[in-house]
C-alpha atoms as a PDB file:
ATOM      1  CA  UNK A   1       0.000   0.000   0.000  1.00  0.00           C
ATOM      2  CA  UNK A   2       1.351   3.630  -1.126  1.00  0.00           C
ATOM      3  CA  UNK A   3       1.953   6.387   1.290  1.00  0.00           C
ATOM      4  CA  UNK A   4      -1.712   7.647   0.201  1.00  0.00           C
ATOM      5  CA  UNK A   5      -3.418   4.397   1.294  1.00  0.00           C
ATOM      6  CA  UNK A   6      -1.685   4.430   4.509  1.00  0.00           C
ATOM      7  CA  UNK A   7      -3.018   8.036   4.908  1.00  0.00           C
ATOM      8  CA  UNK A   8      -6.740   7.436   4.349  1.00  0.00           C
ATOM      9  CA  UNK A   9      -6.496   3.875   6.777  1.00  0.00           C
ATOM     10  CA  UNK A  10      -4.414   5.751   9.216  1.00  0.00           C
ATOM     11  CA  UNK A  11      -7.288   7.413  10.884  1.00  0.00           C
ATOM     12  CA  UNK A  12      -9.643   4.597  11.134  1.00  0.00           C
ATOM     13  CA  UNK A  13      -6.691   2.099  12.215  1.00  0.00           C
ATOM     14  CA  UNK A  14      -5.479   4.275  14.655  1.00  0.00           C
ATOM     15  CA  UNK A  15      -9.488   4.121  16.054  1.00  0.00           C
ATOM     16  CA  UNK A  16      -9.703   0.296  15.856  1.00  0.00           C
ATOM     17  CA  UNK A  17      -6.484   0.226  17.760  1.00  0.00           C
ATOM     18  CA  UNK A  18      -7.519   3.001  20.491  1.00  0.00           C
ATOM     19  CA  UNK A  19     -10.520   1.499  20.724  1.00  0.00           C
ATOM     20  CA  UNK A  20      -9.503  -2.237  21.779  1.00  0.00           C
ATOM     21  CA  UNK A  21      -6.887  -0.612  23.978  1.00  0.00           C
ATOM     22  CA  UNK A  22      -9.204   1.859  25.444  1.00  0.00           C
ATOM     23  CA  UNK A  23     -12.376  -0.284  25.619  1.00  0.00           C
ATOM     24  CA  UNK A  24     -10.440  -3.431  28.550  1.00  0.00           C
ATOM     25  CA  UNK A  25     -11.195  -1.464  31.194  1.00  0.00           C
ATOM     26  CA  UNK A  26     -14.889  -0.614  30.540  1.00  0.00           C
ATOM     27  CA  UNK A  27     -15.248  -3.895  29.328  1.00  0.00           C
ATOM     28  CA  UNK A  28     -14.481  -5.657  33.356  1.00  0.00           C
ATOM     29  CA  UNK A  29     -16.259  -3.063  34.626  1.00  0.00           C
ATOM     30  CA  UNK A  30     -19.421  -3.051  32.981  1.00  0.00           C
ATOM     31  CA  UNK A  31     -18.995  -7.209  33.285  1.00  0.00           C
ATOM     32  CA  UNK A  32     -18.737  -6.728  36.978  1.00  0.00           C
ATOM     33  CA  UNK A  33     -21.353  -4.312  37.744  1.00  0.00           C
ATOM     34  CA  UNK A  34     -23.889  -6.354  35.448  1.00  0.00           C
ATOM     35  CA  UNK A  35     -23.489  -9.114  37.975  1.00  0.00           C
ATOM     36  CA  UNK A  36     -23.899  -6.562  40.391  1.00  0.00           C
ATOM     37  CA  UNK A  37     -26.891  -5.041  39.422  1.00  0.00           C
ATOM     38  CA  UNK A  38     -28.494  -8.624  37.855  1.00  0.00           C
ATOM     39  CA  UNK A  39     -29.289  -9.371  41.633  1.00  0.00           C
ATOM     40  CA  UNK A  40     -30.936  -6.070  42.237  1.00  0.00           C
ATOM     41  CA  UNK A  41     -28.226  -3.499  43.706  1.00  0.00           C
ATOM     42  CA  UNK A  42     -26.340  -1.104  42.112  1.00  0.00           C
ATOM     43  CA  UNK A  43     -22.561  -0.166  42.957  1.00  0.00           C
ATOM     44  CA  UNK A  44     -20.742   3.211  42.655  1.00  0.00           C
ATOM     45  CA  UNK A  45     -18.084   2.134  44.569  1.00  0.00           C
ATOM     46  CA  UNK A  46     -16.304   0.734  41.351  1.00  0.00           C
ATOM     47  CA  UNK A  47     -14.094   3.673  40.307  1.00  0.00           C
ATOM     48  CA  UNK A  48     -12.351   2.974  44.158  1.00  0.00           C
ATOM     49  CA  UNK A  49     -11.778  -0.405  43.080  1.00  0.00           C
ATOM     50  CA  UNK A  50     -10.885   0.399  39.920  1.00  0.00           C
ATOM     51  CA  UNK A  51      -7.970   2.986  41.007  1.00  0.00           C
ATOM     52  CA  UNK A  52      -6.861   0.398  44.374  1.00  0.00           C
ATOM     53  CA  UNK A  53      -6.734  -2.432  41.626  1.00  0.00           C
ATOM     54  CA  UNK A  54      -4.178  -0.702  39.554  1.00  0.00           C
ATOM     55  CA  UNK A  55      -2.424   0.694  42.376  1.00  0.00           C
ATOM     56  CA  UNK A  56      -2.613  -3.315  44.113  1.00  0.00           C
ATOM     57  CA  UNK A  57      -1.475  -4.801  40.466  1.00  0.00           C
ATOM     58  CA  UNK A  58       1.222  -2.442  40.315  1.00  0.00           C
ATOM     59  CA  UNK A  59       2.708  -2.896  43.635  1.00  0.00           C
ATOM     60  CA  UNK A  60       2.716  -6.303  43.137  1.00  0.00           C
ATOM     61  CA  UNK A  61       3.918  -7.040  40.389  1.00  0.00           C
ATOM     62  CA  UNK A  62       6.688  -4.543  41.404  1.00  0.00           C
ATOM     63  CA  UNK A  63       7.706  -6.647  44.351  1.00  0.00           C
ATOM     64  CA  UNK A  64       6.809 -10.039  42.865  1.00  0.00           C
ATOM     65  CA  UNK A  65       7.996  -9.631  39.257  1.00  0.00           C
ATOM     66  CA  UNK A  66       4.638 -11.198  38.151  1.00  0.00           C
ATOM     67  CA  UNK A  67       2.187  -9.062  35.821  1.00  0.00           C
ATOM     68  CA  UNK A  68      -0.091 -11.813  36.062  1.00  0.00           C
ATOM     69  CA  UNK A  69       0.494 -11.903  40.011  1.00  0.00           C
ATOM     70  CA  UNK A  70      -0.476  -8.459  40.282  1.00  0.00           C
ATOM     71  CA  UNK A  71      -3.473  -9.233  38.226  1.00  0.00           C
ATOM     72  CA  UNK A  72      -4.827 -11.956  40.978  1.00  0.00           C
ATOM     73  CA  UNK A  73      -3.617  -9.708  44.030  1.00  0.00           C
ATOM     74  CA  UNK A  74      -6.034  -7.037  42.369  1.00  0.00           C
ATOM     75  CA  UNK A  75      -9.174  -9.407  41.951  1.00  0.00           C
ATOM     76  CA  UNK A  76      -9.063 -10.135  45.619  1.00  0.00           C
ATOM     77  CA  UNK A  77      -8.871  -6.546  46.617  1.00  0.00           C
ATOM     78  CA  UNK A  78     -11.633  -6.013  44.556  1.00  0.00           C
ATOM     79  CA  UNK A  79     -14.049  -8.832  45.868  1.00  0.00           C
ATOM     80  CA  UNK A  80     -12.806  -7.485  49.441  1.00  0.00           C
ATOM     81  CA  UNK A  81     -14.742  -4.162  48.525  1.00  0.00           C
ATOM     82  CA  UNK A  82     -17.460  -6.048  46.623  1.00  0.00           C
ATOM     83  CA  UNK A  83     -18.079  -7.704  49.880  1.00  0.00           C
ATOM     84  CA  UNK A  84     -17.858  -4.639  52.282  1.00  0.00           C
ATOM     85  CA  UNK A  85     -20.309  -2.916  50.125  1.00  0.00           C
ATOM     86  CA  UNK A  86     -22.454  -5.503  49.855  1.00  0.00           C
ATOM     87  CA  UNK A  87     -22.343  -6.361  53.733  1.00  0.00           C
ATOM     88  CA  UNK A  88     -23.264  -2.553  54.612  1.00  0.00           C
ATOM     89  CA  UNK A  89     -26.049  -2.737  52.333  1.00  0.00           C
ATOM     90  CA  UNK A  90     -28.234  -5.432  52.940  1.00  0.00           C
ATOM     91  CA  UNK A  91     -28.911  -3.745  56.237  1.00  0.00           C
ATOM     92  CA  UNK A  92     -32.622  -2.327  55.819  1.00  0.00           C
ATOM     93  CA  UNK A  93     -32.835   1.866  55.081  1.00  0.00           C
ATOM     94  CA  UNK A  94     -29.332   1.472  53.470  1.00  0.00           C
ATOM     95  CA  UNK A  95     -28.862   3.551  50.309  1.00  0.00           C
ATOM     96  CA  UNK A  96     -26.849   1.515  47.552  1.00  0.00           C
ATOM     97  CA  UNK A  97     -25.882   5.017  46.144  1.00  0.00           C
ATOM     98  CA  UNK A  98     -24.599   6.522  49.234  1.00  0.00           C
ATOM     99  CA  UNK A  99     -22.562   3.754  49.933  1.00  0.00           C
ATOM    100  CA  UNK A 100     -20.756   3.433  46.819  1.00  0.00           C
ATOM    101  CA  UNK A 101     -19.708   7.068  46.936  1.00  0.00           C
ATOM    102  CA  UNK A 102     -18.363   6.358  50.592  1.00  0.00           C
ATOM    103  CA  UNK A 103     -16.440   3.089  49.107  1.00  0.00           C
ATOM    104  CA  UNK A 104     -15.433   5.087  46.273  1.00  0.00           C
ATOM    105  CA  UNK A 105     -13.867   7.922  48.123  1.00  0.00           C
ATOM    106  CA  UNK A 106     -12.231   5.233  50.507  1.00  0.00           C
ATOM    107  CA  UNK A 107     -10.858   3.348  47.662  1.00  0.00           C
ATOM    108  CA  UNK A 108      -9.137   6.460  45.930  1.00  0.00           C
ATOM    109  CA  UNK A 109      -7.921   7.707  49.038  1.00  0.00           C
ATOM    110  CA  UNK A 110      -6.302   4.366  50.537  1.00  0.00           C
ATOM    111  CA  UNK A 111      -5.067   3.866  46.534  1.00  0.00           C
ATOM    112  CA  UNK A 112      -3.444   7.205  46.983  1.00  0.00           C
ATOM    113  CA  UNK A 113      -1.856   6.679  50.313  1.00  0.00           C
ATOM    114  CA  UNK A 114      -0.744   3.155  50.020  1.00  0.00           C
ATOM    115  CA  UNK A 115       0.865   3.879  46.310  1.00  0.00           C
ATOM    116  CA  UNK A 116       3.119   6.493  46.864  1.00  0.00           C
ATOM    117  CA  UNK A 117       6.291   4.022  46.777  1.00  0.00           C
ATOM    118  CA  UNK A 118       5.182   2.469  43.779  1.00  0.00           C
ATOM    119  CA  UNK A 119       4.850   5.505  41.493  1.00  0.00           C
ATOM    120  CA  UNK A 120       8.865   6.023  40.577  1.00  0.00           C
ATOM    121  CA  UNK A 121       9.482   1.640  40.323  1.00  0.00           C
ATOM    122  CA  UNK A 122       9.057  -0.217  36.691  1.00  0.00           C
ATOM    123  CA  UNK A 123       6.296  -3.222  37.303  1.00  0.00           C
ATOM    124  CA  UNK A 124       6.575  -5.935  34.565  1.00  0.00           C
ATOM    125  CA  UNK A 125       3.843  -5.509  31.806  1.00  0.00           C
ATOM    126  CA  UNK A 126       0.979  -7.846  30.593  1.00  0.00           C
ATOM    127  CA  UNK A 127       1.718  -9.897  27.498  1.00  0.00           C
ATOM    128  CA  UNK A 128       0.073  -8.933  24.375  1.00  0.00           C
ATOM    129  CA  UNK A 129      -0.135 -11.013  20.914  1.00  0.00           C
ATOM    130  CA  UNK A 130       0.721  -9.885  17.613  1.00  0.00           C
ATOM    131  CA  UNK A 131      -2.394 -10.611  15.604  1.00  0.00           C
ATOM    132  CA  UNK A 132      -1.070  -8.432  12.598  1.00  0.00           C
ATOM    133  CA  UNK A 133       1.859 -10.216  11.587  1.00  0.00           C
ATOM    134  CA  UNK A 134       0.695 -10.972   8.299  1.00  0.00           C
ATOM    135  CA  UNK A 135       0.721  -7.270   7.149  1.00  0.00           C
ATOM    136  CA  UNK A 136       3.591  -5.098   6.337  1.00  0.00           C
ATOM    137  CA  UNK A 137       1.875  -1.863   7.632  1.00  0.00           C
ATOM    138  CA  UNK A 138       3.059  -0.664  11.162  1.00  0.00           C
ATOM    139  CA  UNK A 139      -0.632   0.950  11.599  1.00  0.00           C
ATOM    140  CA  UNK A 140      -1.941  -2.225  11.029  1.00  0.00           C
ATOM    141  CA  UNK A 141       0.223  -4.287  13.543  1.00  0.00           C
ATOM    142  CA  UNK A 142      -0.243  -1.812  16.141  1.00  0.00           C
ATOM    143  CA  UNK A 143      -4.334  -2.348  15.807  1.00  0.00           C
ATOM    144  CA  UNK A 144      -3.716  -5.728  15.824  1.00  0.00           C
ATOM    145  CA  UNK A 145      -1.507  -6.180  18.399  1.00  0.00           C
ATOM    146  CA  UNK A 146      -4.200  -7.797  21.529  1.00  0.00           C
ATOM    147  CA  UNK A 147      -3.540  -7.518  24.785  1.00  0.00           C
ATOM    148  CA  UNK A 148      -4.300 -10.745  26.305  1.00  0.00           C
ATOM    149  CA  UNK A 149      -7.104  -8.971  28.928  1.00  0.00           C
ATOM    150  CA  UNK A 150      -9.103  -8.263  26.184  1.00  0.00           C
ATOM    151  CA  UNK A 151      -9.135 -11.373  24.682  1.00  0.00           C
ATOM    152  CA  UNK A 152     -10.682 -12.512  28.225  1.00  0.00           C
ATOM    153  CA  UNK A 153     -12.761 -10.123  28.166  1.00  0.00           C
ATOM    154  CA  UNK A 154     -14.514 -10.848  24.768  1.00  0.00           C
ATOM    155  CA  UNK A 155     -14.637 -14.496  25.877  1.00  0.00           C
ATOM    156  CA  UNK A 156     -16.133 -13.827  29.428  1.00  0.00           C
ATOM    157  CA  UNK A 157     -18.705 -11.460  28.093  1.00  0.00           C
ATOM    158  CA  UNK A 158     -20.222 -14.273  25.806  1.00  0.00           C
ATOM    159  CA  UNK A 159     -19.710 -17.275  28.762  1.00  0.00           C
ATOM    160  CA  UNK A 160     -22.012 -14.501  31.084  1.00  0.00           C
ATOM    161  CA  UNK A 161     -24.668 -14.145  28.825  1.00  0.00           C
ATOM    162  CA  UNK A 162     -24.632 -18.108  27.909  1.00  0.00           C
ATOM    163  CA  UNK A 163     -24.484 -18.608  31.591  1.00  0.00           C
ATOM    164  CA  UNK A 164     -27.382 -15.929  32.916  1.00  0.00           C
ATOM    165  CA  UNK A 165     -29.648 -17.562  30.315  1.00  0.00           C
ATOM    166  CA  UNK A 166     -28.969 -21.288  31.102  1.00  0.00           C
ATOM    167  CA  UNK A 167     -26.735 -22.206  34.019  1.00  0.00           C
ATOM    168  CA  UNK A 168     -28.886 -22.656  37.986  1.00  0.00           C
ATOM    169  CA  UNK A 169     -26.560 -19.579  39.304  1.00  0.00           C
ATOM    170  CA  UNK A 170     -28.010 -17.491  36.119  1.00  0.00           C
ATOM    171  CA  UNK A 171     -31.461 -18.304  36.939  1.00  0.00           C
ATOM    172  CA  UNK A 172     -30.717 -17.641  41.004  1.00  0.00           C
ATOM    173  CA  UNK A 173     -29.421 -14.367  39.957  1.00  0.00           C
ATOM    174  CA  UNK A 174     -32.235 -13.147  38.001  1.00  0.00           C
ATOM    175  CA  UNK A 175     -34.810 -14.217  40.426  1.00  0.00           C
ATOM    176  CA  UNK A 176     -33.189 -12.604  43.113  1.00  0.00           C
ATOM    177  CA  UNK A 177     -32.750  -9.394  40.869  1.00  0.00           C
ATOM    178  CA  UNK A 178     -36.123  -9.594  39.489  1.00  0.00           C
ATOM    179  CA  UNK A 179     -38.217 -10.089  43.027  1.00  0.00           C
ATOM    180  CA  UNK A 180     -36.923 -10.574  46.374  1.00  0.00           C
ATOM    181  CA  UNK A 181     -40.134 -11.979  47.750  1.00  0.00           C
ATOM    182  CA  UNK A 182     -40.094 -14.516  44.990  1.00  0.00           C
ATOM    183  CA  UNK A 183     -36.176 -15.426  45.997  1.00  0.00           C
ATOM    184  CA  UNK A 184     -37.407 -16.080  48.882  1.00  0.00           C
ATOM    185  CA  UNK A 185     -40.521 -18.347  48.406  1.00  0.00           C
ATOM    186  CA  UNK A 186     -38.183 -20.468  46.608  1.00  0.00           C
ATOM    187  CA  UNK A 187     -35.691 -20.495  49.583  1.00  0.00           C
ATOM    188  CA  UNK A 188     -33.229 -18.848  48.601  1.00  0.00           C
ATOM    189  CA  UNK A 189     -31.331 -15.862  50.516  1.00  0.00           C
ATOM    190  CA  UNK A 190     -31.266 -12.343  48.346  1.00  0.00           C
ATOM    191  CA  UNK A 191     -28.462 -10.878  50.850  1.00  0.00           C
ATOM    192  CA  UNK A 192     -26.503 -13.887  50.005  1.00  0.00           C
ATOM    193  CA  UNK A 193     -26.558 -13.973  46.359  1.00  0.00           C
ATOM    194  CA  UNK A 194     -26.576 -10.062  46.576  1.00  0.00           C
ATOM    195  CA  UNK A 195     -23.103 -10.289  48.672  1.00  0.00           C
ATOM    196  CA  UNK A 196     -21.450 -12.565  46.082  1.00  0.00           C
ATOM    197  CA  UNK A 197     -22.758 -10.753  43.120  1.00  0.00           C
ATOM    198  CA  UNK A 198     -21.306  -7.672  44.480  1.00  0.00           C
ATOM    199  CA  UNK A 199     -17.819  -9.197  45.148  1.00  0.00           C
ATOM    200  CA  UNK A 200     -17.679 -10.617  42.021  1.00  0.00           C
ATOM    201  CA  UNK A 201     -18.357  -7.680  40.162  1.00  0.00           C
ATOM    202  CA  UNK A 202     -15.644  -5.699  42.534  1.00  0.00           C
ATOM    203  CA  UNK A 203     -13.436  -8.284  41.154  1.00  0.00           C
ATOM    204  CA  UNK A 204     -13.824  -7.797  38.011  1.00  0.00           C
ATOM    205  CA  UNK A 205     -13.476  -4.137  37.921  1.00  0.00           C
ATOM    206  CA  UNK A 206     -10.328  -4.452  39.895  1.00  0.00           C
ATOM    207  CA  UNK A 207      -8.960  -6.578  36.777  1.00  0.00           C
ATOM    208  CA  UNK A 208     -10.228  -3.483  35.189  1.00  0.00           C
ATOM    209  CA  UNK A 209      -7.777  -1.463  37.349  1.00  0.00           C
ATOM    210  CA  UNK A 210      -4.681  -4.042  36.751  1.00  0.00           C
ATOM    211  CA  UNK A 211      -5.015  -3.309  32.834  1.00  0.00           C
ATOM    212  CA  UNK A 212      -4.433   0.510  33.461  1.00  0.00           C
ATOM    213  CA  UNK A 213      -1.408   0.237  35.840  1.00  0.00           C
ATOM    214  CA  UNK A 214       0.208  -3.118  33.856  1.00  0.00           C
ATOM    215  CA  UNK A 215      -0.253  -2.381  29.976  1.00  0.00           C
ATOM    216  CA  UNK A 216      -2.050   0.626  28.993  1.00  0.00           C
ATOM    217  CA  UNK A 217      -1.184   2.937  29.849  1.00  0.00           C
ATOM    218  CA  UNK A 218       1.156   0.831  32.008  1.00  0.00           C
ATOM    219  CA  UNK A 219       2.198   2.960  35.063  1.00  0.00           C
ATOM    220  CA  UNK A 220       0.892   3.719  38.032  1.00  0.00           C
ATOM    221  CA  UNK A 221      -0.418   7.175  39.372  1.00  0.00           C
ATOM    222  CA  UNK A 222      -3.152   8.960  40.808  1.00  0.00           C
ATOM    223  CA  UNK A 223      -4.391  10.087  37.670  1.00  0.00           C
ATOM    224  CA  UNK A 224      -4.625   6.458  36.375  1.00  0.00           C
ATOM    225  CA  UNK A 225      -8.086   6.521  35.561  1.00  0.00           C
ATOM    226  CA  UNK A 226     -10.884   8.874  33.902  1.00  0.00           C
ATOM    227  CA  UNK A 227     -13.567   7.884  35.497  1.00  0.00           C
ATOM    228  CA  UNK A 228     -14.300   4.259  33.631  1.00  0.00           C
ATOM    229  CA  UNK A 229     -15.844   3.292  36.864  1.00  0.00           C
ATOM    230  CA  UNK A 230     -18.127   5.907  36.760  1.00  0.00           C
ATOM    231  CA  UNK A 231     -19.111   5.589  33.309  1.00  0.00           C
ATOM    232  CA  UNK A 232     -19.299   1.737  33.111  1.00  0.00           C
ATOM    233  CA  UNK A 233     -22.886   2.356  34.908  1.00  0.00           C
ATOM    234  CA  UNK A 234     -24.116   4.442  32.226  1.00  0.00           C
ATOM    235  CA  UNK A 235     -22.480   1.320  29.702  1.00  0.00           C
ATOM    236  CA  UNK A 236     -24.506  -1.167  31.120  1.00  0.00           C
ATOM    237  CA  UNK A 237     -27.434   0.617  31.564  1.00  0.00           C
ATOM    238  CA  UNK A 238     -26.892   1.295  27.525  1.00  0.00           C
ATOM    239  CA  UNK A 239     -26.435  -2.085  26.966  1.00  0.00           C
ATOM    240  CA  UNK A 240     -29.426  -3.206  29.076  1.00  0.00           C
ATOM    241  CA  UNK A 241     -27.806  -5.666  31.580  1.00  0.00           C
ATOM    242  CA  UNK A 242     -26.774  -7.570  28.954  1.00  0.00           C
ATOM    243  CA  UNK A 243     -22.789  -8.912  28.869  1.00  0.00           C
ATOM    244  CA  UNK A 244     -22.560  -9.151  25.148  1.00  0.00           C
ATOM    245  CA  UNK A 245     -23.813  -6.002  24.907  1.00  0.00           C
ATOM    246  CA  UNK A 246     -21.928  -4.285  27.528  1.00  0.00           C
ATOM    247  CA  UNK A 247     -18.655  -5.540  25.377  1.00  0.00           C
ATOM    248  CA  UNK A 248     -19.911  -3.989  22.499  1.00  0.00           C
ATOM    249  CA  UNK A 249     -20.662  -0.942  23.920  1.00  0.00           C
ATOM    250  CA  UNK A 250     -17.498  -0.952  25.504  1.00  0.00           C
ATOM    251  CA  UNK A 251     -15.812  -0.919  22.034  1.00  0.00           C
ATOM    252  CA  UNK A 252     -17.874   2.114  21.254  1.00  0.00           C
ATOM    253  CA  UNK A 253     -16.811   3.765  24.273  1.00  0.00           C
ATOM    254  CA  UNK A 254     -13.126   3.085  23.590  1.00  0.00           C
ATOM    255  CA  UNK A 255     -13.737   4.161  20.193  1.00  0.00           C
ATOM    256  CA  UNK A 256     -15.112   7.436  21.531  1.00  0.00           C
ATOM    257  CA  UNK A 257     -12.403   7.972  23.966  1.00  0.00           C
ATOM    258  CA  UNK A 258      -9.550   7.063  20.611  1.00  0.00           C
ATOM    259  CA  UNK A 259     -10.751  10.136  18.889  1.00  0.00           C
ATOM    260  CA  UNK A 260      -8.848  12.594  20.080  1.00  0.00           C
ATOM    261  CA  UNK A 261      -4.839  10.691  19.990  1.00  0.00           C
ATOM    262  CA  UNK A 262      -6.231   9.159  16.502  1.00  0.00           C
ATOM    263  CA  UNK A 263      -6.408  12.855  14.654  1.00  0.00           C
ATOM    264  CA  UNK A 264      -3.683  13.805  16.350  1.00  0.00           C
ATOM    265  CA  UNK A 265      -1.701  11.021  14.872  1.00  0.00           C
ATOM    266  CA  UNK A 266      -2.464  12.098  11.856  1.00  0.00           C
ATOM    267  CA  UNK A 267      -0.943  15.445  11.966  1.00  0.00           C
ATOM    268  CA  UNK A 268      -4.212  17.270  13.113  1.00  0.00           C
ATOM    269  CA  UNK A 269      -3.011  20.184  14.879  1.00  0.00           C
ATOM    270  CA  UNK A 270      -6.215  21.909  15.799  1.00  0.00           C
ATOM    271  CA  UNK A 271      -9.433  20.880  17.392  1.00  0.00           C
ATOM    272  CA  UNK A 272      -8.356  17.223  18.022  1.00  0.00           C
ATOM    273  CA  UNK A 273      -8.654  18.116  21.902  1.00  0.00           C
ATOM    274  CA  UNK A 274     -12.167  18.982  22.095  1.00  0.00           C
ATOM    275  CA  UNK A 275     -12.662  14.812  20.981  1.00  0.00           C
ATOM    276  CA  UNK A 276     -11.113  14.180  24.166  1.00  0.00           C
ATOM    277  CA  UNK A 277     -14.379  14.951  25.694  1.00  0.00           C
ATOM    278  CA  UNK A 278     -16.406  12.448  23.379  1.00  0.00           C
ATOM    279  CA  UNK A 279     -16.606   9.253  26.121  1.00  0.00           C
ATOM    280  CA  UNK A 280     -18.131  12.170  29.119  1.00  0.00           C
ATOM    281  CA  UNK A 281     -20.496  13.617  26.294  1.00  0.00           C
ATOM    282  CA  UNK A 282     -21.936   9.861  25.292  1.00  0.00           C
ATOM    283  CA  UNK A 283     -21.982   8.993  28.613  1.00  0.00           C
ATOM    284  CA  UNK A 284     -24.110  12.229  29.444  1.00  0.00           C
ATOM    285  CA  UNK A 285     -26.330  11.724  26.172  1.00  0.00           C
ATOM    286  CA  UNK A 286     -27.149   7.940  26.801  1.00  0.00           C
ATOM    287  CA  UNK A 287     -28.145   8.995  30.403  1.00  0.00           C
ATOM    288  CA  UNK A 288     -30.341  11.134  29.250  1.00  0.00           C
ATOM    289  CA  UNK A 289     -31.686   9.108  26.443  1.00  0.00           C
ATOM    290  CA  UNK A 290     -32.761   6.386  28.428  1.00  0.00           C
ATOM    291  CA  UNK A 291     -34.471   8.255  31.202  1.00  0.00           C
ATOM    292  CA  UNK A 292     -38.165   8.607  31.426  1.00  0.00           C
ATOM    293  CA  UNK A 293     -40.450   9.220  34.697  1.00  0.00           C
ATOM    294  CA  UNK A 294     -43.096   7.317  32.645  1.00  0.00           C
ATOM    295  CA  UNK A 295     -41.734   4.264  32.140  1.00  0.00           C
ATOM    296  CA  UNK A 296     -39.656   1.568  33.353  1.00  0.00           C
ATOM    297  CA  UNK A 297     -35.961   0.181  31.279  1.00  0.00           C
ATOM    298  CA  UNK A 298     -36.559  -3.022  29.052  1.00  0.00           C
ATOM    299  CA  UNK A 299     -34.215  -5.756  30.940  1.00  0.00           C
ATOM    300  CA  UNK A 300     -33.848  -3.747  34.305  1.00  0.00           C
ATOM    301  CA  UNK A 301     -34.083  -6.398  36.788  1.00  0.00           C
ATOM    302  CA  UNK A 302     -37.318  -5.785  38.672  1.00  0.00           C
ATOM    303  CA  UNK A 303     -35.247  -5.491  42.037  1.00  0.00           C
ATOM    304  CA  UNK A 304     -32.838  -2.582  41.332  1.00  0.00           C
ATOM    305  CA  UNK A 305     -33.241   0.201  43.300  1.00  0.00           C
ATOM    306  CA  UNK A 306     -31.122   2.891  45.283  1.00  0.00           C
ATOM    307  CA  UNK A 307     -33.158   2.139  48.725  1.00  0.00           C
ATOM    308  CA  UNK A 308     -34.873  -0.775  50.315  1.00  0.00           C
END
């Protein structure tokens, strides 16, 4: 391919690549909180364990020498918040909200304490694979070159939605998430399922965390993140509780938040910052799209609510 070709590919590669690279994050995020909110409670709290799961990761993988160690110290940190949160709040008069903004701030804040050692060392990085080998093009092997998280990812979002729709633990969670009373006729205990739905999705959004500090952008600081815990609620409520669709909106969020690097790539010299607002913007216009004080969300479990 000619110089020319390269230049009309360069902006789109440079999006497919920003977008898988981008999207890892969201995509354990919005995986974790739709376990989370598929048995009826919503957590905030995820940007904390988002930000203490790179800063975890990082430190150990620092002292260890082990990306992939850091990856599993991170996952138990986060179910160790999942399961804080969801022990305060299946106390009756709790608000699910106001407790994930407490766990948030406590996350960020013990992330920022306990990291300060960790922000000068060089932790080992995740492995990626070179999926673009077969092309000459440098654009091309950079989109194609996968880190292994999001491979994972892409595989865990289709093994949730085969599992919600036909494993016992599926059906468990969506009868606890869809009616409490009816969780309980059958004998089964909605705080308990509710507690290990919420670690698991803390878990998961720690992972989120590890893929910041150990490949991309692959340091740690306290300006890791953007606020992908944050907006992973809006991405699930976008992709109505569904995994498959919270992957695929993840791309579209990554592909938002590629914009702005993409045209500057390119040689844009002008203007190519105001893109850097395009993930914040979406995530504002899909809240507002799918609001309504008429009517209820199609696929919102019947359980989810801020109070109970």
């Amino acid at each position: 391919m000619d110089e020319s070709g390269i230049g009309i590919w360069g902006v789109p590669l440079a999006i497919l690549a920003g977008a898988i690279r981008v999207s890892t994050p969201f995509i354990f995020v919005s995986l974790g909180e739709t376990i989370t909110e598929r048995s009826g409670r919503i957590n905030l709290g995820l940007e904390g364990t988002l930000v203490f799961g790179a800063m975890t990761a990082y430190a150990v993988a620092v002292m260890s020498g082990s990306a992939w160690l850091g990856v599993l110290a991170a996952m138990g940190t986060g179910a160790v918040f999942g399961l804080v949160h969801g022990w305060i709040c299946k106390w009756p008069k709790v608000n699910d909200i106001a407790i994930g903004i407490a766990m948030m701030q406590f996350g960020l804040g013990m992330a920022f304490f306990l990291g300060k050692p960790f922000i000068k060392p060089v932790a080992p990085h995740l492995p990626s694979i070179p999926l673009g080998g077969w092309s000459s093009l440098p654009q091309v092997q950079a989109a194609l070159n996968i880190n292994v998280l999001f491979l994972i990812g892409a595989l865990l979002a289709v093994a949730l939605w085969w599992a919600f729709k036909n494993t016992r633990v599926g059906l468990i969670l969506r009868v606890v998430g869809d009616s409490t009373d009816a969780a309980r006729a059958m004998g089964i205990d909605p705080d308990r399922i509710r507690l290990l739905a919420t670690a698991a999705g803390g878990s998961l959004a720690a992972v989120g965390g590890a893929y910041l500090s150990l490949y991309y952008p692959g340091s740690w600081n306290e300006g890791i993140s953007s606020g992908q815990g944050l907006m992973a609620v809006a991405l699930v409520i976008f992709a109505r509780w569904n995994p498959i669709g919270c992957f695929l909106a993840a791309l579209l969020f990554g592909g938002a938040g590629a914009l702005g690097p993409a045209l500057q790539s390119v040689g844009v010299t002008q203007g190519y910052y105001l893109f850097y607002a395009a993930p914040y913007v979406l995530t504002l216009a899909i809240l507002i799209a799918t609001s309504s004080p008429t009517r209820s969300l199609a696929g919102a479990p019947g359980a989810l609510s801020v109070t109970k």
